[in-house]
Protein backbone atom coordinates (compact mmCIF):
# COMPACT_ATOMS: atom_id res chain seq x y z
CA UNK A 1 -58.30 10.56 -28.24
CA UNK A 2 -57.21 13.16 -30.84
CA UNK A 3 -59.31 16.54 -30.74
CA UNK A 4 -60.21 18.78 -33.94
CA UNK A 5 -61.21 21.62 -34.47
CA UNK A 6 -64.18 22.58 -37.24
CA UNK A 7 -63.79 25.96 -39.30
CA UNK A 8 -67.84 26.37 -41.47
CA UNK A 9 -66.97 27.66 -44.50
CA UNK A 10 -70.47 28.72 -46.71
CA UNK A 11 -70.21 27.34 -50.32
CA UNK A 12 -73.50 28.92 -51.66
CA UNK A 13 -76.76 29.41 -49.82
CA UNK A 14 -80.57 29.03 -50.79
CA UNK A 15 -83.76 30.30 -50.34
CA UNK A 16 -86.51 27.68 -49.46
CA UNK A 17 -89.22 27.13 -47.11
CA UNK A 18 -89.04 26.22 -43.37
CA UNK A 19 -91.04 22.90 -44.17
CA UNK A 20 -88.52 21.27 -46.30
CA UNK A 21 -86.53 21.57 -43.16
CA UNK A 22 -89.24 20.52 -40.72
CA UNK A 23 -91.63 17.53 -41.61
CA UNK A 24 -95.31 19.58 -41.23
CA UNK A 25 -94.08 22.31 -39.51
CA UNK A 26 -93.31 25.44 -40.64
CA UNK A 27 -94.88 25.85 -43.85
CA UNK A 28 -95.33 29.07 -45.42
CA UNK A 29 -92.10 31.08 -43.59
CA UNK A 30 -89.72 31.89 -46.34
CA UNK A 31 -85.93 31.31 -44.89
CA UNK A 32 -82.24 31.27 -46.45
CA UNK A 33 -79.84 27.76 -45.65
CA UNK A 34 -76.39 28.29 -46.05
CA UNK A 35 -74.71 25.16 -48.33
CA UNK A 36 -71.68 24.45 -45.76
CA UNK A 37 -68.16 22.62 -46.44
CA UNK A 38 -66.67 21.48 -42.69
CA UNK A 39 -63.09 21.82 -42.40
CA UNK A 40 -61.55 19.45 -40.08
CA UNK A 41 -58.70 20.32 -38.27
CA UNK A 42 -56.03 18.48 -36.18
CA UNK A 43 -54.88 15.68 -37.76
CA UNK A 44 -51.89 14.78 -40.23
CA UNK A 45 -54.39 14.70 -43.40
CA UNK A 46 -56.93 17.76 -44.59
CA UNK A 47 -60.67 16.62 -44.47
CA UNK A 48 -63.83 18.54 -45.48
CA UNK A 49 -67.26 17.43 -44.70
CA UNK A 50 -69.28 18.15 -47.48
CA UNK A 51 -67.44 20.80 -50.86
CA UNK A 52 -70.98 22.27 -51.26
CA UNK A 53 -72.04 24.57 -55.00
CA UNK A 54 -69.69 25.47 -57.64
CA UNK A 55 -72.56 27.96 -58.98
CA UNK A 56 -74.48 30.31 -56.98
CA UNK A 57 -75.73 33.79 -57.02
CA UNK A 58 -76.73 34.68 -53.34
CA UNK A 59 -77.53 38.79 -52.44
CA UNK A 60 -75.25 40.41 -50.07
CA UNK A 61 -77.29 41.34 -47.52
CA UNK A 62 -77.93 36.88 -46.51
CA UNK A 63 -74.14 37.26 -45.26
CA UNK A 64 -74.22 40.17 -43.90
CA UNK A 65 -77.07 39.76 -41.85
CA UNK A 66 -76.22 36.20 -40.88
CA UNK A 67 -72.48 37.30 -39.76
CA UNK A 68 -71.03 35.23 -42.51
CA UNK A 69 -69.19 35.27 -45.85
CA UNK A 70 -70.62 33.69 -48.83
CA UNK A 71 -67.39 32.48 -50.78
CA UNK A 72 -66.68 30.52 -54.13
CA UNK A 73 -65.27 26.99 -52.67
CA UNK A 74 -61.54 27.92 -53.88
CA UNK A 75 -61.60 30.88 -51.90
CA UNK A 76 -63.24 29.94 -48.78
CA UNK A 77 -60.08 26.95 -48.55
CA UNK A 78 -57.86 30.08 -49.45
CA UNK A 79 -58.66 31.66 -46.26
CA UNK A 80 -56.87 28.63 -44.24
CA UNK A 81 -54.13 28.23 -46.32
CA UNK A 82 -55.19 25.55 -49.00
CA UNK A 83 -55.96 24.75 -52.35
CA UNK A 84 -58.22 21.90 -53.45
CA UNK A 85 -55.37 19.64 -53.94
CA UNK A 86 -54.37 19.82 -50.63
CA UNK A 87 -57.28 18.00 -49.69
CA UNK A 88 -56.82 14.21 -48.45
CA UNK A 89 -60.48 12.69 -47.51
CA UNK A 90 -64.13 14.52 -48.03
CA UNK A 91 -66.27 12.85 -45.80
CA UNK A 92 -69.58 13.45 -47.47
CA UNK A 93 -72.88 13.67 -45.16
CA UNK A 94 -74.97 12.59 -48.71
CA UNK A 95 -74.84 12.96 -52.39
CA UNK A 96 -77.51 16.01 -53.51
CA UNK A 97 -75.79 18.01 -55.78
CA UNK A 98 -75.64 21.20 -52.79
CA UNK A 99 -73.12 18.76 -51.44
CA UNK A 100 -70.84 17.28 -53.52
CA UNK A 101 -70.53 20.10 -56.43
CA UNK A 102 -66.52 21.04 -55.76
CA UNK A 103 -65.82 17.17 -55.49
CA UNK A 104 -64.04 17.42 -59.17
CA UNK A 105 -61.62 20.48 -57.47
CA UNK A 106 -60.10 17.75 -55.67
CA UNK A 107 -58.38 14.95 -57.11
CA UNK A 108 -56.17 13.72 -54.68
CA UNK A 109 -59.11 13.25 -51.98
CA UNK A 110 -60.48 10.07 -50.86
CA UNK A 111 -64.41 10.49 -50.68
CA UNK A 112 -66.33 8.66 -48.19
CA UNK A 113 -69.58 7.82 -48.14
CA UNK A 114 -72.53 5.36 -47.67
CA UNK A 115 -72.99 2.43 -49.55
CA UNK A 116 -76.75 2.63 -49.52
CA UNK A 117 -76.12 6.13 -50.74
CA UNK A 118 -73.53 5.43 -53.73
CA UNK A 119 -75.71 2.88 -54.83
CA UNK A 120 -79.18 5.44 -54.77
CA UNK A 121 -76.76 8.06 -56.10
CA UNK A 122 -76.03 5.67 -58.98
CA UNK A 123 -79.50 4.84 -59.77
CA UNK A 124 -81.63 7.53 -58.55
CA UNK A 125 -85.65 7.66 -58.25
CA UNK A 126 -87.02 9.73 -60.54
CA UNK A 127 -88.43 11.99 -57.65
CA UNK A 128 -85.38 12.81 -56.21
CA UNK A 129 -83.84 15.68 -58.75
CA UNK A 130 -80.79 16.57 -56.32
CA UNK A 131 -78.21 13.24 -57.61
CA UNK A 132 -76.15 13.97 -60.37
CA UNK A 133 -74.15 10.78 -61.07
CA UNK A 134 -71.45 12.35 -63.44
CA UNK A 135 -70.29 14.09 -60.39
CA UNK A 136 -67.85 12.38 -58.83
CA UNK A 137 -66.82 10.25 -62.34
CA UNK A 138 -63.20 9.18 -61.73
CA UNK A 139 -63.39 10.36 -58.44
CA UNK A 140 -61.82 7.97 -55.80
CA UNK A 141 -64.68 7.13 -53.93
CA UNK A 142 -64.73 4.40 -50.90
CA UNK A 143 -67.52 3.00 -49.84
CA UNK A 144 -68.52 2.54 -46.00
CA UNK A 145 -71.51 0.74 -44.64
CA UNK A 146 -73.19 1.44 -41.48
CA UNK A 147 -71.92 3.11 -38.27
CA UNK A 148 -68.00 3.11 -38.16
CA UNK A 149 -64.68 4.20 -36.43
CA UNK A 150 -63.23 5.99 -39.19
CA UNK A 151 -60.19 7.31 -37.63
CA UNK A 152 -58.89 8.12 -34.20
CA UNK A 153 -61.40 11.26 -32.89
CA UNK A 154 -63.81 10.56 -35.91
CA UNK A 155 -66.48 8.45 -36.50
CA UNK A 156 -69.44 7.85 -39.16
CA UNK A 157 -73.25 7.51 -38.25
CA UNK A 158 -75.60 5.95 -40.14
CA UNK A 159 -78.66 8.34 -40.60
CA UNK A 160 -80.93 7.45 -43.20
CA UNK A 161 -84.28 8.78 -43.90
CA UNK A 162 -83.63 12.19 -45.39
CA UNK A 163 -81.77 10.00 -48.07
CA UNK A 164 -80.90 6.45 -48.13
CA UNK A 165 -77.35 6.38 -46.85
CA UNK A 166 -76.97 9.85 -45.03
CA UNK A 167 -73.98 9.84 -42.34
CA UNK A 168 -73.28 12.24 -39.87
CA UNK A 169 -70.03 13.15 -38.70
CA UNK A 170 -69.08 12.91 -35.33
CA UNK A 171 -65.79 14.64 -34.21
CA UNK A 172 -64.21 14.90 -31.06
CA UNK A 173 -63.10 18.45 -29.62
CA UNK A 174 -61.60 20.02 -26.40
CA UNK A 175 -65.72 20.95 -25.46
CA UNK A 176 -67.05 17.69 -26.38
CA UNK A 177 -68.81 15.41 -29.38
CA UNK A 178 -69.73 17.57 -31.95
CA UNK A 179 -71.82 15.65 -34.72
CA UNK A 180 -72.78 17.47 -38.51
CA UNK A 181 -75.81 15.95 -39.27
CA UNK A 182 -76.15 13.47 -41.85
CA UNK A 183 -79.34 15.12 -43.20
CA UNK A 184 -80.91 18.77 -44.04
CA UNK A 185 -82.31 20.21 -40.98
CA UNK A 186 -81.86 23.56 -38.49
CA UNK A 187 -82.22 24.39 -35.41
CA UNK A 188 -85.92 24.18 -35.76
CA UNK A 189 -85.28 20.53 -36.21
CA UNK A 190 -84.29 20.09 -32.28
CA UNK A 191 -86.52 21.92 -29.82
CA UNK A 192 -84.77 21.83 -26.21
CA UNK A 193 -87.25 20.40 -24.75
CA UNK A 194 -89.66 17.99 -27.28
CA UNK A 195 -88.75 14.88 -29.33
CA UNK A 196 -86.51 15.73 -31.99
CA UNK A 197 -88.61 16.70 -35.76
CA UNK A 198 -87.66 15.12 -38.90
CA UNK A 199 -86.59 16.68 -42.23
CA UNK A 200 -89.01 17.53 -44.55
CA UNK A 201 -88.01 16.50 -47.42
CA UNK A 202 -87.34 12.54 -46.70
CA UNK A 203 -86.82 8.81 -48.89
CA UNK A 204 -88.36 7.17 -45.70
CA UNK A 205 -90.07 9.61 -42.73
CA UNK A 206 -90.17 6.76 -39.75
CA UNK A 207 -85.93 6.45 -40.67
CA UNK A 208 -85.46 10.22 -40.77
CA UNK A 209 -87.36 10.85 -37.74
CA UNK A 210 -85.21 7.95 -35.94
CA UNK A 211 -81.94 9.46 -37.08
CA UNK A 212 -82.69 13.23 -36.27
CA UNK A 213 -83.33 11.83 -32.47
CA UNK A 214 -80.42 9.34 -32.51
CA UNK A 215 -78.35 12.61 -33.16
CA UNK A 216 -79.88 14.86 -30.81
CA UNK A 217 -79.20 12.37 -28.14
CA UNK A 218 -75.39 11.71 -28.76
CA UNK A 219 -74.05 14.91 -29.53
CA UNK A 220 -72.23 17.32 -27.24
CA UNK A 221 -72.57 20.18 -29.36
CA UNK A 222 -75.03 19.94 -32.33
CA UNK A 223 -74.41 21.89 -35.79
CA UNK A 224 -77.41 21.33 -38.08
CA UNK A 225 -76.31 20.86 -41.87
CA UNK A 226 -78.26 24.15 -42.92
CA UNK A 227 -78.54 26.26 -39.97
CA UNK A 228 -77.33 29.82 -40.50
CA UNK A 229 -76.24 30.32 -36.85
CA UNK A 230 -73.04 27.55 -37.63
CA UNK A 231 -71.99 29.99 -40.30
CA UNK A 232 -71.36 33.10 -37.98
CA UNK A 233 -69.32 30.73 -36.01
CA UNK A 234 -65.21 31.24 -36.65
CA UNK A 235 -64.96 27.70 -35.10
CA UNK A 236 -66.13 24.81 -33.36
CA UNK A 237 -65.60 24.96 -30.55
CA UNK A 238 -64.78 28.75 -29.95
């Protein structure tokens, strides 16, 4: 099976509340989440997980003390070579806007996501403020449903709950199955030893708190879609 290698690269970061990252825990502790695009490395085409914010202003000191660089999307692929049309395939973990802003950047790329999630993305709930459906107009976007094999060394997992048709990304590497999640979480999110919590910001709790758990359970090594600990990290694996 082919092995890849994932490079974090922080499009943008924000400053919330622990409990929209932990369903009623939490509340109350003020904490920065880094908005990450996944570079996927090893194959024959370029893939990101995710293109994160086209606008943000973020203070210094969140990279600094974090061990990370905040960088504009076109600068963060300049760093490994690449411009936006380089890009083949963005596998995208959902559709709120902190995901899917540099989409437009990239108009040779494939873009991958849930059916159930195009179609929500499409025709929103007026609750949920995050879709933007002009963002990915005349975009090439494929549609995938359910768990699937999407290419030797990568596969697709449903995980709804935090949205309708959130996916995580599972990728095989030299140290083992790393997954992104397919939902906002952190490390908070999987104690070592309790149940898996769900997000806290969710379409459908009882599916969220499923999928956080599925995930815990199948991955090798674990990189939460808003923890700031991936960030500091060069690469997956080291």
């Amino acid at each position: 099976m082919k092995e890849y290698v994932i490079y974090p690269m922080v499009i943008g970061a924000n400053e919330t509340d622990q409990g929209i990252m932990t369903y009623l825990r939490g509340y109350g502790k003020r904490i920065w989440i880094p908005i990450y695009s996944f570079l996927v490395d090893g194959g024959d085409e370029k893939i990101l997980v995710d293109t994160g914010l086209e606008q943000f202003v973020v203070p210094d000191y969140v990279g600094q003390e974090n061990g990370f660089e905040v960088l504009e999307f076109e600068d963060a692929l300049e760093k490994h070579g690449l411009k936006p049309e380089d890009i083949d395939i963005i596998i995208h973990t959902h559709l709120h806007n902190d995901h899917c802003e540099n989409d437009y950047k990239c108009p040779q790329a494939r873009i991958i996501v849930q059916k159930a999630e195009y179609e929500f993305f499409l025709h929103p709930h007026p609750l949920d403020h995050r879709y933007y459906s002009d963002l990915l107009d005349g975009l090439n976007v494929e549609q995938v449903e359910g768990d699937v094999h999407f290419m030797d060394g990568i596969d697709l997992i449903f995980s709804p709950g935090h949205t309708p048709g959130g996916q995580s990304v599972a990728i095989n590497t030299s140290a083992g199955r790393a997954v992104i999640t397919g939902f906002c979480c952190n490390q908070e999110n999987f104690p070592p030893n309790a149940p898996a919590v769900a997000c806290g910001v969710h379409t459908d709790v009882f599916a969220a708190c499923e999928s956080v758990q599925k995930i815990k359970e199948m991955a090798d090594i674990l990189i939460p879609l808003h923890d700031l600990s991936v960030g500091s990290k060069k690469r997956i694996p080291a």
